[in-house]
Protein backbone atom coordinates (compact mmCIF):
# COMPACT_ATOMS: atom_id res chain seq x y z
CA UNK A 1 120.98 172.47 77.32
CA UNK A 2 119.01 170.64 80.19
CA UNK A 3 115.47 171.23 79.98
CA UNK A 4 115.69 172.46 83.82
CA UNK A 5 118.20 175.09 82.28
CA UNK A 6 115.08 176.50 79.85
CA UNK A 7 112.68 176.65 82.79
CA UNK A 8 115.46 178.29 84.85
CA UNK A 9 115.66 180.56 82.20
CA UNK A 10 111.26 181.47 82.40
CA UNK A 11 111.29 181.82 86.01
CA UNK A 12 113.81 184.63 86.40
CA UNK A 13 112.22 186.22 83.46
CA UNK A 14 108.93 186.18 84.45
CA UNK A 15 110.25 188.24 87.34
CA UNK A 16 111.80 190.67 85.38
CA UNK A 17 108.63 191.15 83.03
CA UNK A 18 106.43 192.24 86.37
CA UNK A 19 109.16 194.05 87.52
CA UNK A 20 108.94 196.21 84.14
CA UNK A 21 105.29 196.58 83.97
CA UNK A 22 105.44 197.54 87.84
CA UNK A 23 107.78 200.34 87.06
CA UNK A 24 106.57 201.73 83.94
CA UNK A 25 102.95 201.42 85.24
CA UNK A 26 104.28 203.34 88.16
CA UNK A 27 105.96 206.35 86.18
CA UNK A 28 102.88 206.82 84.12
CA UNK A 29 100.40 206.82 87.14
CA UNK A 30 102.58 208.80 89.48
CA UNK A 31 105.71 209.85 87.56
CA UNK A 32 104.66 213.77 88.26
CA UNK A 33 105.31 213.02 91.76
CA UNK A 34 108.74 211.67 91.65
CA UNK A 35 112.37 213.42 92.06
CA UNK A 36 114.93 213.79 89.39
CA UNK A 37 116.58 210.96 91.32
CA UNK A 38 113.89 208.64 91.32
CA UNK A 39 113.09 208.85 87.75
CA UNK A 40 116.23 207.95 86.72
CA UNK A 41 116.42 205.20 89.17
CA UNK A 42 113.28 203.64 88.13
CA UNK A 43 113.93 204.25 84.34
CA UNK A 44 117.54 202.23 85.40
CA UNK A 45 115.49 199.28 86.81
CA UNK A 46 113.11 199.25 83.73
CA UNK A 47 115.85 199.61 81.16
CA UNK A 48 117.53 196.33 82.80
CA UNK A 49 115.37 194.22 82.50
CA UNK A 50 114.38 194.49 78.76
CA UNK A 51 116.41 191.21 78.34
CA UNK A 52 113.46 189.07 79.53
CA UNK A 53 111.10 189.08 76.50
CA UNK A 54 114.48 188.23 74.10
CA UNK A 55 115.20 185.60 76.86
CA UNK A 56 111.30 183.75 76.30
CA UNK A 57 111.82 183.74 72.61
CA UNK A 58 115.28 181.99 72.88
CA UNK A 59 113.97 179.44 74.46
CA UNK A 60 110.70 179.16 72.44
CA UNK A 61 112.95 178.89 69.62
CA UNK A 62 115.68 175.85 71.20
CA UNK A 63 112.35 174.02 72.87
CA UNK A 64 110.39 173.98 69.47
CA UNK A 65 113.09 174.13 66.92
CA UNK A 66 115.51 172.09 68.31
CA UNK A 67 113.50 168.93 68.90
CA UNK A 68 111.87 165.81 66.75
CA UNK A 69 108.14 167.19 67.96
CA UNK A 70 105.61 166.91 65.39
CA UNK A 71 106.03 170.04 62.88
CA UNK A 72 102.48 168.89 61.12
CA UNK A 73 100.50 172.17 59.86
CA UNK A 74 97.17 170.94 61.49
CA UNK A 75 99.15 170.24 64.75
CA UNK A 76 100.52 173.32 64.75
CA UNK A 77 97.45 174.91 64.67
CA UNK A 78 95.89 172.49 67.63
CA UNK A 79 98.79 172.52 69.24
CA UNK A 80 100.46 175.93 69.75
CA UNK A 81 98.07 178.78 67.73
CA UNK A 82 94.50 177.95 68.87
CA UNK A 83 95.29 177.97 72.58
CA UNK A 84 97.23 181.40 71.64
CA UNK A 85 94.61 183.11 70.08
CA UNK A 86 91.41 181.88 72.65
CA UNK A 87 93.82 182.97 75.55
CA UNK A 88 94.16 186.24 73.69
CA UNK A 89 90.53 186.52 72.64
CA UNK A 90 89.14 185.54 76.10
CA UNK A 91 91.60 187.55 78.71
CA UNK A 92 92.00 190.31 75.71
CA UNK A 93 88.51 190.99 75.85
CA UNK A 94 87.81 190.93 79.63
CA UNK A 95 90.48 193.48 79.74
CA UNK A 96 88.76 195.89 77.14
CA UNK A 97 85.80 195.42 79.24
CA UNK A 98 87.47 196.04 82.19
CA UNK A 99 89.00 199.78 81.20
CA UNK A 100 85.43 200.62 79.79
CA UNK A 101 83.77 200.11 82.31
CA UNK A 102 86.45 201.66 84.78
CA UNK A 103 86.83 204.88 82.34
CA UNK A 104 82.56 205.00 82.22
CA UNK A 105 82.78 205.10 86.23
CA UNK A 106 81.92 201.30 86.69
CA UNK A 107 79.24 201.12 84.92
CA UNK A 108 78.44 198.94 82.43
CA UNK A 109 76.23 198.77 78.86
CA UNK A 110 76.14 195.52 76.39
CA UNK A 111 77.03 197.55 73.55
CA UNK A 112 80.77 197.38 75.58
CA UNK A 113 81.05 193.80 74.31
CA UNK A 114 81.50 194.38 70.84
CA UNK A 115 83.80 197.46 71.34
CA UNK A 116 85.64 195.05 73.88
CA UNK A 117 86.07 192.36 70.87
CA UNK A 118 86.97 195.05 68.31
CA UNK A 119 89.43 196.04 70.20
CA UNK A 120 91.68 192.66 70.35
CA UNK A 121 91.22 192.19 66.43
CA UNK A 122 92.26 195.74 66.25
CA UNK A 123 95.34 194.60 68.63
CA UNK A 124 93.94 197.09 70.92
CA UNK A 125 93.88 195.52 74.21
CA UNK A 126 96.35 195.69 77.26
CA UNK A 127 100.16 196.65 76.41
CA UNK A 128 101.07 193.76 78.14
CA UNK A 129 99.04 191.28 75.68
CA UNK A 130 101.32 192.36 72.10
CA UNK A 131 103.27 189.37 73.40
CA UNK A 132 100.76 186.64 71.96
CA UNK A 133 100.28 188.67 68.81
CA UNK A 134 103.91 188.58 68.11
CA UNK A 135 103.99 184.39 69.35
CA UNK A 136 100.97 183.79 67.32
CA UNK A 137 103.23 184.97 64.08
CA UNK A 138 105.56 182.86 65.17
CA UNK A 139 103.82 179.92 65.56
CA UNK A 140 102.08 181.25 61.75
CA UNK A 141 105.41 180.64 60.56
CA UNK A 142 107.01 177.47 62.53
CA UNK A 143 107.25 174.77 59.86
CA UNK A 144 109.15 177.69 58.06
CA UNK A 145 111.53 178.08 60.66
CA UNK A 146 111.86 174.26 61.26
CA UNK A 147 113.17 173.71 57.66
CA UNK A 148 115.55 176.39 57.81
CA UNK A 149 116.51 175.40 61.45
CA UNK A 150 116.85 171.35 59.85
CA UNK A 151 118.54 171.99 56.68
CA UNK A 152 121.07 175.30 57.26
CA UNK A 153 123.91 174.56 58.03
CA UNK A 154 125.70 176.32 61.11
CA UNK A 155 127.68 179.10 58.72
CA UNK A 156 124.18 179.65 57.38
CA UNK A 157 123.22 180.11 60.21
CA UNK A 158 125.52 182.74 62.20
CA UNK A 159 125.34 184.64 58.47
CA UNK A 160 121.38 185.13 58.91
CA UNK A 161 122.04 186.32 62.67
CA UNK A 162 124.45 188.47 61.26
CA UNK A 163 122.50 189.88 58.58
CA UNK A 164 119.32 190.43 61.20
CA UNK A 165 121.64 191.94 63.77
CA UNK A 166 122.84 194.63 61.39
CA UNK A 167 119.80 195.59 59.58
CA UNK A 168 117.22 195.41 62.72
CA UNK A 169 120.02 196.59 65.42
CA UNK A 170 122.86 197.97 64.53
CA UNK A 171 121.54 199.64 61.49
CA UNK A 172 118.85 201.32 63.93
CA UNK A 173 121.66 203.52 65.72
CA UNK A 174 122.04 205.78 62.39
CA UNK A 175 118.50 207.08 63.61
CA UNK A 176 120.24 209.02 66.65
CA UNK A 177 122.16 210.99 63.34
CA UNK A 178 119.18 211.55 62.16
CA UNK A 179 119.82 209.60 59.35
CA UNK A 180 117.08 206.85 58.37
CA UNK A 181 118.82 203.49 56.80
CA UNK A 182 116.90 202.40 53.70
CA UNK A 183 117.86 198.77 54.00
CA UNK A 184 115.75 196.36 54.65
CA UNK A 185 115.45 191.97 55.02
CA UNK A 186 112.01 191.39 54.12
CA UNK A 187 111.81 190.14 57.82
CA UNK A 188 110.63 193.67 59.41
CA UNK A 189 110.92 192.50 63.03
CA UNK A 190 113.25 191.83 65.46
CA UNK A 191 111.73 188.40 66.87
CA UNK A 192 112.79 185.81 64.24
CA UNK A 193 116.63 186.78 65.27
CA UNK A 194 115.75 185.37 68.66
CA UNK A 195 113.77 182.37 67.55
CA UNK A 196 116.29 181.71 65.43
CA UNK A 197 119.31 182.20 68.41
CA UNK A 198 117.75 179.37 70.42
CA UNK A 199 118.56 177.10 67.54
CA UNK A 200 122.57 178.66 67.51
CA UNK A 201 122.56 178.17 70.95
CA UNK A 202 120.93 174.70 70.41
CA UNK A 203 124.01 173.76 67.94
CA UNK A 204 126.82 175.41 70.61
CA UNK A 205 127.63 177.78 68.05
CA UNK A 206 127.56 180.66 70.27
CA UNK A 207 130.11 178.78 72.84
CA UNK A 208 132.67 180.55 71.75
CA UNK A 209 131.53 183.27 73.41
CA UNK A 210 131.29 181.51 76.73
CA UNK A 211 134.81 182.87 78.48
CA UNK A 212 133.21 186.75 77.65
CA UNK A 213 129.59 186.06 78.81
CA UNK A 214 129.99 188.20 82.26
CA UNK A 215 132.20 190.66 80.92
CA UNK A 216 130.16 191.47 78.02
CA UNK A 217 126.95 191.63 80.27
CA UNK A 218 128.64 193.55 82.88
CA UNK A 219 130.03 196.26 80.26
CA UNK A 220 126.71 196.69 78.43
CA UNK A 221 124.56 196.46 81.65
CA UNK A 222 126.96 199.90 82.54
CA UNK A 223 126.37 201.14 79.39
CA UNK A 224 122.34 200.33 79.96
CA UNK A 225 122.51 202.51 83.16
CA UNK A 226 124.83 205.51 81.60
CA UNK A 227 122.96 206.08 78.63
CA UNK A 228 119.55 205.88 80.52
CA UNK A 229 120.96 208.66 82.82
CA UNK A 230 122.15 210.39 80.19
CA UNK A 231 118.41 210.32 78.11
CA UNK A 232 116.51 210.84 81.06
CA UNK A 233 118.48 214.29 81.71
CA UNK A 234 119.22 215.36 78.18
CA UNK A 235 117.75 212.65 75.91
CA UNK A 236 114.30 212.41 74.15
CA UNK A 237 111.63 209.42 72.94
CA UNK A 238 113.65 208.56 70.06
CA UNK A 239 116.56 207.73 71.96
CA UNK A 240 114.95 205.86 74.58
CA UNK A 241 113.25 203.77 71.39
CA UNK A 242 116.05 202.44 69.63
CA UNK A 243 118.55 202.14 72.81
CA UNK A 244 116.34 200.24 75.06
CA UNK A 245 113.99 198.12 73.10
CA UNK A 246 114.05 194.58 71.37
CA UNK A 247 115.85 195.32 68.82
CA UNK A 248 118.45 197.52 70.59
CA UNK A 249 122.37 196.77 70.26
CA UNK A 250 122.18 196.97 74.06
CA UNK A 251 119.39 194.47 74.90
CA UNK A 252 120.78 191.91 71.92
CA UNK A 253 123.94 191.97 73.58
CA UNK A 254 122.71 192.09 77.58
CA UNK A 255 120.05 189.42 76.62
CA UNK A 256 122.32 187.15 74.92
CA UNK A 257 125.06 187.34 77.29
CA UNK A 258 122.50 186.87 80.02
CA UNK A 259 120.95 183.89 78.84
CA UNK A 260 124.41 182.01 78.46
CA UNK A 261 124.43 182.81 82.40
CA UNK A 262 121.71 181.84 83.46
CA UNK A 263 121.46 178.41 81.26
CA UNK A 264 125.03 177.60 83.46
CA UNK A 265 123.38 177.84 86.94
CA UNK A 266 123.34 175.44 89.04
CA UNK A 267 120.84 176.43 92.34
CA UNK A 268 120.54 175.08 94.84
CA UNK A 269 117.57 172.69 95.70
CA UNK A 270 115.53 175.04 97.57
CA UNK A 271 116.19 177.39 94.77
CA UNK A 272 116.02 175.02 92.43
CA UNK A 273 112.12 174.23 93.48
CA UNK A 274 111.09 177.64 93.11
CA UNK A 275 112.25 178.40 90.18
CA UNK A 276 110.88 175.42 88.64
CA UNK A 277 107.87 175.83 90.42
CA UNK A 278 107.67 179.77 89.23
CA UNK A 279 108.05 178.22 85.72
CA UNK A 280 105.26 176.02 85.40
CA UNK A 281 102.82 179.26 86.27
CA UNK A 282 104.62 181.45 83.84
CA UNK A 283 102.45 181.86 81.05
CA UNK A 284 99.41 182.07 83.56
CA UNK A 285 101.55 184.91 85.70
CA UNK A 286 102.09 186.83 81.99
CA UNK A 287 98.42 186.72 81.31
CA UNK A 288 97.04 187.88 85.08
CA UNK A 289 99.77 189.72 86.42
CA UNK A 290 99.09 193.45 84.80
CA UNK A 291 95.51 192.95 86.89
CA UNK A 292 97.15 193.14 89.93
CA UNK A 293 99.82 195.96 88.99
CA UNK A 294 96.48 198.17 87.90
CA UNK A 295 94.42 197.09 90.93
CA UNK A 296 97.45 198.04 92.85
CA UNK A 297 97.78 201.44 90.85
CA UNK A 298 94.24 203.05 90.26
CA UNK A 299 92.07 201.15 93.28
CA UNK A 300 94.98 200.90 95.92
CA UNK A 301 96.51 204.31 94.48
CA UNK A 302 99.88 203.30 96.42
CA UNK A 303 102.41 205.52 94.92
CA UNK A 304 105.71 203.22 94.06
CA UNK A 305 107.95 206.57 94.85
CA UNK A 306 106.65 206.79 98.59
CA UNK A 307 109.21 206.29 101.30
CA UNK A 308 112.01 207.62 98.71
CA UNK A 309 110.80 205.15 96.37
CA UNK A 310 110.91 202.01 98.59
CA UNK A 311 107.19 201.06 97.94
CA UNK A 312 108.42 200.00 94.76
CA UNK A 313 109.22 196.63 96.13
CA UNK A 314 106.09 196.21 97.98
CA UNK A 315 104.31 196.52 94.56
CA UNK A 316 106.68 194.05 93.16
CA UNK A 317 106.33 191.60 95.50
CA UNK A 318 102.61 192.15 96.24
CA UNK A 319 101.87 191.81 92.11
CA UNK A 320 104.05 189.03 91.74
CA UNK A 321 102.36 187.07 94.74
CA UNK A 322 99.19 187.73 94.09
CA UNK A 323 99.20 186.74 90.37
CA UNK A 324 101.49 183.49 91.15
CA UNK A 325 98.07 182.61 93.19
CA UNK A 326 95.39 183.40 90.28
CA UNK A 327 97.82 181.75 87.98
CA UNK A 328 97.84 178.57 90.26
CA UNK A 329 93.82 179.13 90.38
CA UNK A 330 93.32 179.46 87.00
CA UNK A 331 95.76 176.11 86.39
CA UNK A 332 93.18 173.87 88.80
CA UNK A 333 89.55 175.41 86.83
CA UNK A 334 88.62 172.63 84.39
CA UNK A 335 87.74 175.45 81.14
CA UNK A 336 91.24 177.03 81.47
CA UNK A 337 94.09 174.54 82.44
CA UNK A 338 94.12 173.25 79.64
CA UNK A 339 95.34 176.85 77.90
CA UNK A 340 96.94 178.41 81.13
């Protein structure tokens, strides 16, 4: 895959993870106030775009496993897990600081610090930040995944996919039985499956599957709709855990399918310059961009169902804008573009 192909990839998801935090952030400050209708529609928005986080770690695992960069413990460390876990420290903690001092009326007392610290070694900290715990253990564990990545051979490695989609997906749906499956990898998590599918993807071994990329996203992007229709009228929290989340059947199958499209694209110049452009403020638009959803939210209190739910888009677009500009801030400030 071209490299353009991976940042391609980023851009549109980067999109979609606002788009989710917009939504969600919206049906838990104003979800009272919404219609039947609208819950369902913005539960149908969310649900959809659950294939952007699977869609990051693909490509984290083809960029990193799938090239002759230095593997070295000590680099790895430099390299990848110390700008992690000061970006996760520093914007962590600000954050902790922030809802303190917003739930003690805006006022502030030094004892918040250490609370505000506690809180990210606790992994208490934004929702939106769990992302650079979970990279952080995957950078912890690179040179393990570069071995296997070097040395398996391709039938290894569809039988480990297959082995991780069963146990951590499939195996999940017995839960809506009410039956709990006692089998287990060692692996516990969902996330090396998709490291691990940027290398398969890497090799071409999931080609094969090229011819039934749009009908396979099409069908289970239905099914994503139906079922959250069918939850949001009859269903429960359990369902709406193990049907739309990163281990979900669904989102494996949408997310993979997904990214086979969107590595084929071909934009057009225009396009292609803002997509490439959206890329290289990615990681600094993940970071900033819940800031603006909950400035947004509790300051601007603009309710996302207004005008029969239209304002949604305004808070899109306005959150998106606004932390594509602190992202390209934050790039130009000499202590943090070198981590952002």
């Amino acid at each position: 895959m071209k490299k353009e192909s991976f940042q391609y990839v980023r851009a549109l998801a980067i999109i979609a993870v606002v788009i989710i935090h917009s939504v969600y952030m919206g049906i838990l400050e104003f979800g009272s106030q919404a219609s039947i209708a609208q819950g369902i529609a913005f539960r149908i928005i969310m649900n959809m775009m659950y294939w952007a986080v699977p869609c990051f770690l693909i490509t984290t695992g083809a960029l990193l496993l799938g090239s002759q960069k230095n593997h070295d413990i000590k680099y790895i460390f430099r390299k990848y897990i110390l700008r992690m876990v000061i970006v996760l420290f520093l914007f962590g903690t600000v954050y902790n600081l922030m809802e303190l001092i917003y739930d003690a009326h805006m006022t502030f007392k030094i004892e918040y610090l250490g609370t505000a610290l506690l809180g990210v070694i606790q992994g208490q900290s934004w929702a939106h930040m769990w992302y650079l715990y979970c990279i952080i253990g995957i950078y912890l564990l690179l040179p393990l995944w570069k071995v296997f990545s070097d040395n398996a051979s391709d039938e290894v490695i569809k039988y480990v996919l297959i082995v991780m989609f069963v146990i951590h997906s499939v195996a999940e749906l017995t839960q809506l039985f009410g039956i709990t499956f006692g089998f287990y990898d060692h692996i516990r998590t969902i996330y090396p499956f998709w490291i691990l599918m940027g290398v398969a993807y890497n090799r071409g071994i999931l080609n094969r599957f090229d011819k039934i990329k749009w009908p396979v996203f099409i069908i289970v992007s239905l099914l994503i709709c139906s079922f959250t229709v069918l939850n949001e009228l009859y269903g429960n929290k359990t369902i709406q855990g193990i049907l739309f989340n990163y281990d979900s059947v669904l989102i494996v199958l949408q997310a993979s399918s997904l990214y086979l499209i969107i590595s084929r694209i071909q934009p057009k110049q225009v396009l292609k310059k803002v997509l490439l452009t959206i890329d290289e403020k990615s990681f600094g638009i993940y970071v900033i961009h819940m800031v603006s959803v909950n400035f947004i939210y509790k300051f601007l209190k603009i309710n996302p169902f207004g005008m029969h739910g239209t304002y949604l888009a305004l808070v899109i677009i306005s959150a998106f804008a606004v932390s594509f500009i602190l992202a390209a801030i934050m790039r130009k400030m000499p202590l943090l573009k070198r981590i952002i």
